[in-house]
N, C-alpha and C. Protein backbone atom coordinates (compact mmCIF):
# COMPACT_ATOMS: atom_id res chain seq x y z
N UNK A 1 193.63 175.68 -0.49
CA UNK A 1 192.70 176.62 0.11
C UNK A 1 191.30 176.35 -0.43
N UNK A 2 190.38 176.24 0.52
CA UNK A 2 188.97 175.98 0.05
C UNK A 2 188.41 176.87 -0.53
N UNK A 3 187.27 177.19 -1.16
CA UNK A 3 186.94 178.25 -1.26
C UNK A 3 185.34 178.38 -1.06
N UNK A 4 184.49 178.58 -0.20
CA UNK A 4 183.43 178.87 -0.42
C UNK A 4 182.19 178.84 -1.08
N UNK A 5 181.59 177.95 -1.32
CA UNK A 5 180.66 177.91 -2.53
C UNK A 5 179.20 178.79 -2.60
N UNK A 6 179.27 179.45 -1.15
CA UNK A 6 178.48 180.93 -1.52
C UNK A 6 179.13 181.79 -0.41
N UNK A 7 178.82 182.91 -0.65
CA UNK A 7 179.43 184.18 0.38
C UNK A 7 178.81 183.98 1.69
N UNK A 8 179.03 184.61 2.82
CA UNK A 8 178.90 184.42 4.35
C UNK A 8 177.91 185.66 4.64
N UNK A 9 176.69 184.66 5.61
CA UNK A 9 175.80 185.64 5.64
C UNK A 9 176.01 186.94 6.23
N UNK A 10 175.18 187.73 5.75
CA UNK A 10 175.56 189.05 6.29
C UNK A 10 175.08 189.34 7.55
N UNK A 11 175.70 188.68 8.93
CA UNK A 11 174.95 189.36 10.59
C UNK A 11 174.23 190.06 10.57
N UNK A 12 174.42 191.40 9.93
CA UNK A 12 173.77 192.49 10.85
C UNK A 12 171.91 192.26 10.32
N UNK A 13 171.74 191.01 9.18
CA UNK A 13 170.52 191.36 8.86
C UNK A 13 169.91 190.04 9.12
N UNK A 14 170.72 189.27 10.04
CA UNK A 14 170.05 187.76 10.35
C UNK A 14 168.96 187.93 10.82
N UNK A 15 168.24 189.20 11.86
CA UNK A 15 167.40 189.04 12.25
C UNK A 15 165.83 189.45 11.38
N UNK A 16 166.44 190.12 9.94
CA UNK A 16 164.94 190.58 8.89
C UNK A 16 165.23 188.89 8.35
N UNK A 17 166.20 187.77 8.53
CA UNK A 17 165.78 186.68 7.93
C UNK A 17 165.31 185.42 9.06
N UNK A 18 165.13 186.40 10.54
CA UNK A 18 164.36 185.51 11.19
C UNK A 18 162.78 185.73 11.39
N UNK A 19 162.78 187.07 11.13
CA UNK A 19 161.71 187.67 10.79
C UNK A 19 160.81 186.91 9.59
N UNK A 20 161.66 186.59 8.51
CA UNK A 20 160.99 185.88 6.78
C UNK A 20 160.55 184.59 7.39
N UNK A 21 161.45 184.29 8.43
CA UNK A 21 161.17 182.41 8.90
C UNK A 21 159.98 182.38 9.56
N UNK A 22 159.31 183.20 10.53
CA UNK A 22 158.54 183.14 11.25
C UNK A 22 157.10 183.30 10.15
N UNK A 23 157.26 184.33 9.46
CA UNK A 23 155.90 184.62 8.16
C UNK A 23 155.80 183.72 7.65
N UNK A 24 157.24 183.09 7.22
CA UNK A 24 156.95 181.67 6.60
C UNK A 24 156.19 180.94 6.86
N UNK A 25 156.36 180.87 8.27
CA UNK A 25 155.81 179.07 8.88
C UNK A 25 154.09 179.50 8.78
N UNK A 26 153.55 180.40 8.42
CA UNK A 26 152.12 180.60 8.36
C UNK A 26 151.91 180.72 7.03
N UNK A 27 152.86 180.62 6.21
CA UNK A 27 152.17 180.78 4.84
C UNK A 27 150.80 179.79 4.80
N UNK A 28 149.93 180.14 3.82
CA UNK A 28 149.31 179.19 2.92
C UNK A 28 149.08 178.69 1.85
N UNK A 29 148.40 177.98 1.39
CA UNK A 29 149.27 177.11 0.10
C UNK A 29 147.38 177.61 -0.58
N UNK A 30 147.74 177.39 -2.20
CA UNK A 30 146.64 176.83 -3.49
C UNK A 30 146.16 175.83 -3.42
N UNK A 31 146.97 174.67 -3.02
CA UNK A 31 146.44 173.53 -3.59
C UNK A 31 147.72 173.20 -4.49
N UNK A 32 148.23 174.25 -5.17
CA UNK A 32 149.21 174.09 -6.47
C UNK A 32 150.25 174.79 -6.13
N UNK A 33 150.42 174.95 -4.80
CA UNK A 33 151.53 175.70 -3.95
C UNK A 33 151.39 176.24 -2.99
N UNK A 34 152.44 177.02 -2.75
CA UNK A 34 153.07 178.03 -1.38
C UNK A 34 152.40 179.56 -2.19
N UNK A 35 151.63 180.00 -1.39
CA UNK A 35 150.77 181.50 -1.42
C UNK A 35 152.24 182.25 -1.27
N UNK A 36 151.72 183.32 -1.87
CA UNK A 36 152.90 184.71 -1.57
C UNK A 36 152.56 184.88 0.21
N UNK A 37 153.27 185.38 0.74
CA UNK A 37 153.13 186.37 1.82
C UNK A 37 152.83 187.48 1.49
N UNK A 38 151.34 188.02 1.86
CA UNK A 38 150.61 189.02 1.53
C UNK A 38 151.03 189.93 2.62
N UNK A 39 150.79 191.13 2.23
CA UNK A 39 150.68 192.80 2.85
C UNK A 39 150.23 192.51 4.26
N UNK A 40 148.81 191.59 4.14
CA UNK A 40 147.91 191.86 5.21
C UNK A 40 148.52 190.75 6.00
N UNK A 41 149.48 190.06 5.98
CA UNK A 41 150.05 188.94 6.28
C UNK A 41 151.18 189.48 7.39
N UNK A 42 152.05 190.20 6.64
CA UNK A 42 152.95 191.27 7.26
C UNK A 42 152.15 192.25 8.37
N UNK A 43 151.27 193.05 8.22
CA UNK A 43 150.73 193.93 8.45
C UNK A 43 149.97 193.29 10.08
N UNK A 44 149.78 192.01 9.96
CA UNK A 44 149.24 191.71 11.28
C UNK A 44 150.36 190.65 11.96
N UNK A 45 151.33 190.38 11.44
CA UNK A 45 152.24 189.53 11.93
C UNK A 45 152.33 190.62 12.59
N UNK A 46 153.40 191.95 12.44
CA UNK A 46 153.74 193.14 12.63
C UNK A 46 153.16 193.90 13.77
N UNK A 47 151.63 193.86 13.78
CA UNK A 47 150.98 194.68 14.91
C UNK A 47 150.67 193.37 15.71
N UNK A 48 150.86 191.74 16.11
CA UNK A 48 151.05 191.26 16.79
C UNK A 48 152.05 191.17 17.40
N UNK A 49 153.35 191.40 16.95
CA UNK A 49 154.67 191.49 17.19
C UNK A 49 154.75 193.23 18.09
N UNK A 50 154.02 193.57 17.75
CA UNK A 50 154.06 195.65 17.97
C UNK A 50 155.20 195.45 17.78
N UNK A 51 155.09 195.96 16.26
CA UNK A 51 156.85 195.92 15.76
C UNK A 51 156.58 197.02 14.14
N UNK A 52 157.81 198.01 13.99
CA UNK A 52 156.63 198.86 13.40
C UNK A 52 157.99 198.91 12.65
N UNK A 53 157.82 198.29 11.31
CA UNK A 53 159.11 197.88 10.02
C UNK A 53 159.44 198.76 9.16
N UNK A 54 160.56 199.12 8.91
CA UNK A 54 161.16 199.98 8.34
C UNK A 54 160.75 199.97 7.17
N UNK A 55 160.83 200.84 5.75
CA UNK A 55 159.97 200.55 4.36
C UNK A 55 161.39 199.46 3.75
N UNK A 56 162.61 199.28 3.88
CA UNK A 56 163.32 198.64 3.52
C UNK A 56 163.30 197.40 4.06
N UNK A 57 163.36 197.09 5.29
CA UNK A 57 162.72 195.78 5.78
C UNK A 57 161.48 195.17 5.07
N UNK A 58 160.71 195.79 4.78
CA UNK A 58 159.78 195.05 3.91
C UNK A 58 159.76 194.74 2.86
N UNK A 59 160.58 195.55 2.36
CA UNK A 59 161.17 195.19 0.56
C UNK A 59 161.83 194.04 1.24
N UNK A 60 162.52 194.25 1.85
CA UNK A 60 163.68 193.06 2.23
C UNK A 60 162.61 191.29 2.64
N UNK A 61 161.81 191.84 2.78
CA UNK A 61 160.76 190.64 3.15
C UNK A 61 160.02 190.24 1.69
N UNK A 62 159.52 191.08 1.34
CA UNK A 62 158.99 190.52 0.07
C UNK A 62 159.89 190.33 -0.92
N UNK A 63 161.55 190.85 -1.05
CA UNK A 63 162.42 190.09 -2.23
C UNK A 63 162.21 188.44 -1.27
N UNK A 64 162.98 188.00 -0.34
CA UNK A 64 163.05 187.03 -0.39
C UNK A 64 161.70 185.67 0.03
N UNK A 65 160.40 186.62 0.07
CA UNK A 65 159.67 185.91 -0.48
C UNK A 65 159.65 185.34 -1.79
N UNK A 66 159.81 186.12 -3.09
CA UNK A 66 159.58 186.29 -3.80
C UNK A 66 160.71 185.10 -4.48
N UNK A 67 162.15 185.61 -4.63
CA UNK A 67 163.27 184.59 -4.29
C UNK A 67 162.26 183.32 -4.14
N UNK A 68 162.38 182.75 -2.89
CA UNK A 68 161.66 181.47 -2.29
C UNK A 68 160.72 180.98 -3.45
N UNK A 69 159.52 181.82 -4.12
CA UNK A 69 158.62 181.58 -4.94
C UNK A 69 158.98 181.20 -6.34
N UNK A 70 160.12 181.88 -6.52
CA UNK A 70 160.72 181.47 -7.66
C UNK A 70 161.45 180.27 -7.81
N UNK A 71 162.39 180.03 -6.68
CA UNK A 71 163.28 178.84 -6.50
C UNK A 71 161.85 177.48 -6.28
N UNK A 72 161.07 177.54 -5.95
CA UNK A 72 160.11 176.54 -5.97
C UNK A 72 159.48 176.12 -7.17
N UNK A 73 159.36 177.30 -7.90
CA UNK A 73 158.63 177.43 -9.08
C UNK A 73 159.75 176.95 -10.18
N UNK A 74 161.12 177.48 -10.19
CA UNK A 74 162.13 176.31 -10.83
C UNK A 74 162.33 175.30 -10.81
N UNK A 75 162.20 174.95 -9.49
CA UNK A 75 162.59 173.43 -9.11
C UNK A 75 161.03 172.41 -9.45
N UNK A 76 159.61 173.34 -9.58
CA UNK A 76 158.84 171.79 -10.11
C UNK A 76 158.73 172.30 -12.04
N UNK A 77 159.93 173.40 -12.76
CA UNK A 77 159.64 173.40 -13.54
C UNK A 77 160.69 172.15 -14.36
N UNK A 78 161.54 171.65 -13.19
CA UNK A 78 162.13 170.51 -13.95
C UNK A 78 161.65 169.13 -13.58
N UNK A 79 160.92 169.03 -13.11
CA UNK A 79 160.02 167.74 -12.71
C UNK A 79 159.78 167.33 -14.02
């Protein structure tokens, strides 16, 4: 029996992680990286979208920004 080497995404919230993909693709960078996804980032993605986000959806957006920022920030801390 195989087993999984991470758990199975959770459906019902694929769409707050198609939501993270789309903010993504506009991030901008330092020079010395990938910028956070700012408030005002959300805030006009959002009223371009007329899409009006739950306060947990946005936590839910900025953990896995944040996530992302970190896993980048590990990976050039072993360079």
């Amino acid at each position: 029996m195989d087993i999984p080497l991470e758990p199975p995404f959770p459906e019902p919230l694929r769409y707050v992680w198609e939501w993270y993909q789309e903010l993504a693709r506009g991030r901008g960078s330092s020079g010395f990286g990938p910028n956070p996804i700012s408030w005002l980032d959300v805030l006009a993605w959002s009223g371009l979208m007329d899409m009006r986000l739950e306060r947990w959806e946005l936590r839910a957006l900025r953990l896995l920004d944040l996530s992302y920022l970190l896993a980048i920030a590990e990976k050039e801390s072993e360079l």
